[in-house]
PDB file of N, CA and C in Angstrom:
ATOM      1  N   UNK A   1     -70.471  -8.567  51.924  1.00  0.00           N
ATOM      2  CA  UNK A   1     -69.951  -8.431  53.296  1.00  0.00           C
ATOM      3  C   UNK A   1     -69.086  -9.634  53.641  1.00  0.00           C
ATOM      4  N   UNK A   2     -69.551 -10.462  53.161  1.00  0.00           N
ATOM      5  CA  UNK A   2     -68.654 -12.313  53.537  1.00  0.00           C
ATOM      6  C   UNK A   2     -67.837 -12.091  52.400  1.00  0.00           C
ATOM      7  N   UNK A   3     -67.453 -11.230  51.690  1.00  0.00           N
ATOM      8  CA  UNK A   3     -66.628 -11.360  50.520  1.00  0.00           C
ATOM      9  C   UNK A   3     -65.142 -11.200  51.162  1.00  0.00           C
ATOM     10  N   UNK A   4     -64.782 -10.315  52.246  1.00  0.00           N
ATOM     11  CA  UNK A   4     -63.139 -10.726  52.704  1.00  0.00           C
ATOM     12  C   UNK A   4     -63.123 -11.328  53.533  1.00  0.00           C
ATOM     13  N   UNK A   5     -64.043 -11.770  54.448  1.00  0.00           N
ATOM     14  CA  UNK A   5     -63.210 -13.142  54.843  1.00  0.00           C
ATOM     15  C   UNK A   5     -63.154 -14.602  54.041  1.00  0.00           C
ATOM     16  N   UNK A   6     -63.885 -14.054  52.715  1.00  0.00           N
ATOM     17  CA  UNK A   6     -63.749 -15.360  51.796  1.00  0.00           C
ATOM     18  C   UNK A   6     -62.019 -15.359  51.584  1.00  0.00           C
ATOM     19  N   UNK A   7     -61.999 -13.598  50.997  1.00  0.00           N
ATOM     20  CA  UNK A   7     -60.512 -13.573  50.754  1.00  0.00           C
ATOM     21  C   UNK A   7     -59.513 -14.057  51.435  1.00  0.00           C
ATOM     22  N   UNK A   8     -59.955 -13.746  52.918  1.00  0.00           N
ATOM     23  CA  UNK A   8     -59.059 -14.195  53.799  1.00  0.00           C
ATOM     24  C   UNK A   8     -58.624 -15.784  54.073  1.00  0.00           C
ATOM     25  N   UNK A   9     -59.778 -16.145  53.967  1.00  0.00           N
ATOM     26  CA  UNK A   9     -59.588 -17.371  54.036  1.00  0.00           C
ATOM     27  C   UNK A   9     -58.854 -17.982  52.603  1.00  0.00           C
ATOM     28  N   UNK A  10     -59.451 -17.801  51.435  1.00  0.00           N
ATOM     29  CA  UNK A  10     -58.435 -17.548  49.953  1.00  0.00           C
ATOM     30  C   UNK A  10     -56.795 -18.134  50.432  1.00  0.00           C
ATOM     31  N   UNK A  11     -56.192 -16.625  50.663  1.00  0.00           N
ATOM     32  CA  UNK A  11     -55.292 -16.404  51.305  1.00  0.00           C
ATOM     33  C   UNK A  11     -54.797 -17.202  52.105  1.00  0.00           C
ATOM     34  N   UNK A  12     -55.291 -17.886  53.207  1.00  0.00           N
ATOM     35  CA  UNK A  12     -54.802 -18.558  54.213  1.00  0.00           C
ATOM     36  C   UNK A  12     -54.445 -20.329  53.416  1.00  0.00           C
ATOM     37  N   UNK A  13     -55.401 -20.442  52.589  1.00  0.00           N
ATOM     38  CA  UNK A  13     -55.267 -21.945  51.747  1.00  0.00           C
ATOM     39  C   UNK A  13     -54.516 -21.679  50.711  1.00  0.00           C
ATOM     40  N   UNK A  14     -53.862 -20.213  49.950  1.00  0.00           N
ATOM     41  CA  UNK A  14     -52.910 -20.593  49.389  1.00  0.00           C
ATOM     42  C   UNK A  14     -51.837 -20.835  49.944  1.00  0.00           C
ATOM     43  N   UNK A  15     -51.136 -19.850  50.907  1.00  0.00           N
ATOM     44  CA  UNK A  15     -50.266 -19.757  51.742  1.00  0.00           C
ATOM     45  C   UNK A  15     -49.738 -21.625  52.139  1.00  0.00           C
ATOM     46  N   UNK A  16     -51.086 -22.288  53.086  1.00  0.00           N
ATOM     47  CA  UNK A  16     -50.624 -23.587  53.629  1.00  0.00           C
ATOM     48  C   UNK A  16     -50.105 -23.987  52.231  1.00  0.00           C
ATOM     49  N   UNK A  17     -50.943 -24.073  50.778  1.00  0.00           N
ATOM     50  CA  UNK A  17     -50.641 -24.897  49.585  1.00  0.00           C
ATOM     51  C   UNK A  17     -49.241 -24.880  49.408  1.00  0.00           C
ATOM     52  N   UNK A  18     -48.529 -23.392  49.115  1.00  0.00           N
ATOM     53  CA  UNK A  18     -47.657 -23.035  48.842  1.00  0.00           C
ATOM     54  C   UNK A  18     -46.523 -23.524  49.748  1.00  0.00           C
ATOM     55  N   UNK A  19     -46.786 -24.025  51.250  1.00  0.00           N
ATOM     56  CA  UNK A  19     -46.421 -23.710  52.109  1.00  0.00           C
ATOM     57  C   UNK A  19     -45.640 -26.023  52.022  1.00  0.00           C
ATOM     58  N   UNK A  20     -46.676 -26.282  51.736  1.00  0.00           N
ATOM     59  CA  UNK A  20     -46.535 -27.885  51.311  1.00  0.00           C
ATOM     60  C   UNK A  20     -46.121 -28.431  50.072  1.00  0.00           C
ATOM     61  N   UNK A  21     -46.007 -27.388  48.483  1.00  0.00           N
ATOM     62  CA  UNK A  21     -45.501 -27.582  47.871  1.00  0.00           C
ATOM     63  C   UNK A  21     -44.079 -27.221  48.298  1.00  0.00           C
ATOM     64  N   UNK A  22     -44.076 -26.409  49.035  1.00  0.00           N
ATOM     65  CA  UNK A  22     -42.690 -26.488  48.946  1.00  0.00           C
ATOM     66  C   UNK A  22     -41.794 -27.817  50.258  1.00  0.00           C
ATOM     67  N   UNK A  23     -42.328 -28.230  50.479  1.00  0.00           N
ATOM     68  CA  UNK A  23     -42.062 -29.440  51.427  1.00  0.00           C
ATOM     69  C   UNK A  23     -41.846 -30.477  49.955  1.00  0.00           C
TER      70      UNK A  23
END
C-alpha cells in the first residue's frame, strides 16, 4: 500500500537530482 507513494516520492528525488545536475 506505501509502495506508490514510495514511487512517488522516487520520482520526485529524481526529478530535483536531474533537475541540479543539470545546473
Amino acid at each position: 500500500v506505501t509502495k506508490p507513494l514510495i514511487e512517488i516520492a522516487k520520482a520526485v528525488i529524481q526529478t530535483e537530482a536531474d533537475s541540479i545536475l543539470m545546473l
